[in-house]
C-alpha atoms as a PDB file:
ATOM      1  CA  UNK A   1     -30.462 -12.258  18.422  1.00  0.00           C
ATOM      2  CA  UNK A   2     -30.134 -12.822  14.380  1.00  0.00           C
ATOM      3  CA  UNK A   3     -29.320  -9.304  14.052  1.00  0.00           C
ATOM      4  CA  UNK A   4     -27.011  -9.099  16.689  1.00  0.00           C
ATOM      5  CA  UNK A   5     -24.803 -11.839  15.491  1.00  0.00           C
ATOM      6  CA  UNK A   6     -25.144 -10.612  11.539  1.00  0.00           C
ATOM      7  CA  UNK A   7     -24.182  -6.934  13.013  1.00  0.00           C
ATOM      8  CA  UNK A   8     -21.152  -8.362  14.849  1.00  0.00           C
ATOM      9  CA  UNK A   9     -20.119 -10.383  12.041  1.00  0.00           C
ATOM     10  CA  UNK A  10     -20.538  -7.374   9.534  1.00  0.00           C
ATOM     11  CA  UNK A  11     -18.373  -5.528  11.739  1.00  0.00           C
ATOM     12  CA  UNK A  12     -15.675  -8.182  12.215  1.00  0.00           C
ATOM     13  CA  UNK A  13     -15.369  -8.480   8.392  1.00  0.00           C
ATOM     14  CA  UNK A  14     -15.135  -4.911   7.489  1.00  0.00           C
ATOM     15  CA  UNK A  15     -12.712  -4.310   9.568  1.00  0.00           C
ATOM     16  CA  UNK A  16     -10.819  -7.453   8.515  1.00  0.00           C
ATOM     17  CA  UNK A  17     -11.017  -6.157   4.979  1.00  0.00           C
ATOM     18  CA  UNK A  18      -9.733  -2.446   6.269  1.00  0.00           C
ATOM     19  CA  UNK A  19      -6.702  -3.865   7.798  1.00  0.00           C
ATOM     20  CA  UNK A  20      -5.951  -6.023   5.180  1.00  0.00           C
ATOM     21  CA  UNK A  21      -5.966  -3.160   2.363  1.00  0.00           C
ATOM     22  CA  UNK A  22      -3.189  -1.248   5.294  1.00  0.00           C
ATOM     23  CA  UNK A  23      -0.771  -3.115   4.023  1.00  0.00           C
ATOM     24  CA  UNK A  24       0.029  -4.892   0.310  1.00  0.00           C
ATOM     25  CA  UNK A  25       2.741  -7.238  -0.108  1.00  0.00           C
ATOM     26  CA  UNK A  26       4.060  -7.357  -3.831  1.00  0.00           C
ATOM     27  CA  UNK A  27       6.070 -10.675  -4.890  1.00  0.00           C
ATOM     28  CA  UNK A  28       9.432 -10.326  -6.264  1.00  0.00           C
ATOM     29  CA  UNK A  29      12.242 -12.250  -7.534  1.00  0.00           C
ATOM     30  CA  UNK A  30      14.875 -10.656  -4.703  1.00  0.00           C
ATOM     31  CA  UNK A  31      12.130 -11.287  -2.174  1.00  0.00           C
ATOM     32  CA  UNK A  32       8.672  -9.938  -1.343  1.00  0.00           C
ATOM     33  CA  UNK A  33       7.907  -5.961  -0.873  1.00  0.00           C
ATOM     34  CA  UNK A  34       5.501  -5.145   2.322  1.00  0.00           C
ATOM     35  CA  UNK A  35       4.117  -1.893   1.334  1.00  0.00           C
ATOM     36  CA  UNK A  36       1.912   0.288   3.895  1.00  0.00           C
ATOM     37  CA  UNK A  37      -0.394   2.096   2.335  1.00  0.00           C
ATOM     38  CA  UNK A  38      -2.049   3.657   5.483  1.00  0.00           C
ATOM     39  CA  UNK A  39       1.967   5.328   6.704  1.00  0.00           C
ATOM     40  CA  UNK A  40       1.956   6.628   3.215  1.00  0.00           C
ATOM     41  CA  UNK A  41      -1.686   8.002   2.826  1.00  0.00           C
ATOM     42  CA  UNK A  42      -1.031   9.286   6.300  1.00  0.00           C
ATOM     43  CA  UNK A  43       2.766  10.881   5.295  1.00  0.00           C
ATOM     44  CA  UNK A  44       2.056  11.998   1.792  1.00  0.00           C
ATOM     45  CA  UNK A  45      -1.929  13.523   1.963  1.00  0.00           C
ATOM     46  CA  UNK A  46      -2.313  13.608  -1.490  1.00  0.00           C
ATOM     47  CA  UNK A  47      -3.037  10.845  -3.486  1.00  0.00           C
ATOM     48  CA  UNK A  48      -2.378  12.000  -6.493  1.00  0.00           C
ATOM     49  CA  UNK A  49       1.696  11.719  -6.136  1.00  0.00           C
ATOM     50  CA  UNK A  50       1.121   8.034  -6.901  1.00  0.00           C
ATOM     51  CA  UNK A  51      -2.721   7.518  -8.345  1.00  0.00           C
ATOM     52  CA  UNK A  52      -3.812   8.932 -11.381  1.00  0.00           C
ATOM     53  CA  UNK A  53      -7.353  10.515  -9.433  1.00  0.00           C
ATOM     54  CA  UNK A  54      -7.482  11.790  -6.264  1.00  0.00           C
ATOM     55  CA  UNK A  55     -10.217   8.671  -5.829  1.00  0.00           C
ATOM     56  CA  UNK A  56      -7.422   6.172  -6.006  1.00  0.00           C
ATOM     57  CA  UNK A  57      -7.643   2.840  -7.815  1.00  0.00           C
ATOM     58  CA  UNK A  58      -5.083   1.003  -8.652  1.00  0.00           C
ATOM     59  CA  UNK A  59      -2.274   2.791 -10.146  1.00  0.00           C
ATOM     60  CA  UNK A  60      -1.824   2.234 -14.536  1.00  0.00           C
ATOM     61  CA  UNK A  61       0.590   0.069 -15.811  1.00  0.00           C
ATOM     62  CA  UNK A  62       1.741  -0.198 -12.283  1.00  0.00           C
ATOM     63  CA  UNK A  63       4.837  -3.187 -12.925  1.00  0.00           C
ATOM     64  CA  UNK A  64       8.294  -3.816 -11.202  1.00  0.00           C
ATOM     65  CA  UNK A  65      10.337  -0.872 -13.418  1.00  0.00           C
ATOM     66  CA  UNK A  66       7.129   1.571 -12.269  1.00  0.00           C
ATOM     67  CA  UNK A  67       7.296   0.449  -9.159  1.00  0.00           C
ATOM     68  CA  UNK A  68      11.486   1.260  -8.677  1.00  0.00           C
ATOM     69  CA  UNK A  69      10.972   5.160 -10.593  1.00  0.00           C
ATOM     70  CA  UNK A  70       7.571   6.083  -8.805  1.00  0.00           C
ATOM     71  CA  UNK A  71       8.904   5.082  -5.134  1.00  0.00           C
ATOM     72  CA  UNK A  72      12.625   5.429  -4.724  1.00  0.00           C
ATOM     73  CA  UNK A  73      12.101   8.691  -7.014  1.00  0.00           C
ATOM     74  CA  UNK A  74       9.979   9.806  -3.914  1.00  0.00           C
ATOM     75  CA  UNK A  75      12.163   8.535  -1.294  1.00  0.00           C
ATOM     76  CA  UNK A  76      14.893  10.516  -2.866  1.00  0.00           C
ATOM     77  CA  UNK A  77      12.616  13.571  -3.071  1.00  0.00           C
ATOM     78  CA  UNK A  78      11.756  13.213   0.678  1.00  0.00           C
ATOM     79  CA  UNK A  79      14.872  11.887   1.905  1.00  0.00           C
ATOM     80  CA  UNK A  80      12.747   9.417   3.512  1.00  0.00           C
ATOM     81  CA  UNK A  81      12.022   5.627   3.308  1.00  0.00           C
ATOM     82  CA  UNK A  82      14.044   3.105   1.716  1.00  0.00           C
ATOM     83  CA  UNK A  83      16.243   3.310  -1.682  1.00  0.00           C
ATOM     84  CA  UNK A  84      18.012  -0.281  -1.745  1.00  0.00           C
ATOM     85  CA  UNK A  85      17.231  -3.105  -2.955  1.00  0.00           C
ATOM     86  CA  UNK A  86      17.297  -4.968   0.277  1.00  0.00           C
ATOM     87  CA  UNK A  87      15.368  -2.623   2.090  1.00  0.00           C
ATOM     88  CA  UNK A  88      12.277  -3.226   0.256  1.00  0.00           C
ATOM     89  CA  UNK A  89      12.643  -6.869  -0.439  1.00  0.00           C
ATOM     90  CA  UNK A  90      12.665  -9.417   1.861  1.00  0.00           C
ATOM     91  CA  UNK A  91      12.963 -13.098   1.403  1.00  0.00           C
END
């Protein structure tokens, strides 16, 4: 029965932790940014466009005036996803 209850609560918390990665929500001063990492991974298939290794990590120097070049650059590129201020941030 102990292992049954640790297995189920190993379970529960990895996938907590999976879901929670899905999704990063960066403060900022015109309101917060909700950034899905999953619809990207998912969209783009290469994760070097944004991360310095194909492993990921987080991304160097990564900072509000990175942040506005590396994705509305893209968006532009792709003609997809957001490009105003108010698109991204939300109060």
């Amino acid at each position: 029965m102990k292992k049954l209850v640790l297995a189920a609560t190993l379970i529960v918390f990895g996938a907590s932790a999976a879901m929670a990665a899905e999704c990063i929500v960066f403060p900022g001063s015109m309101g917060k940014v909700s950034f899905n990492h999953k619809v990207h991974m998912d969209k783009l298939k290469d994760c070097k466009l944004c991360h310095e290794n194909a492993a990921g990590g987080k991304i160097a120097g990564f900072n509000k005036d990175k942040a506005h070049k590396l994705c509305i650059d893209c968006h532009k590129k792709m003609k997809a996803g957001p490009t105003k201020c108010t698109e991204c941030h939300k109060k």
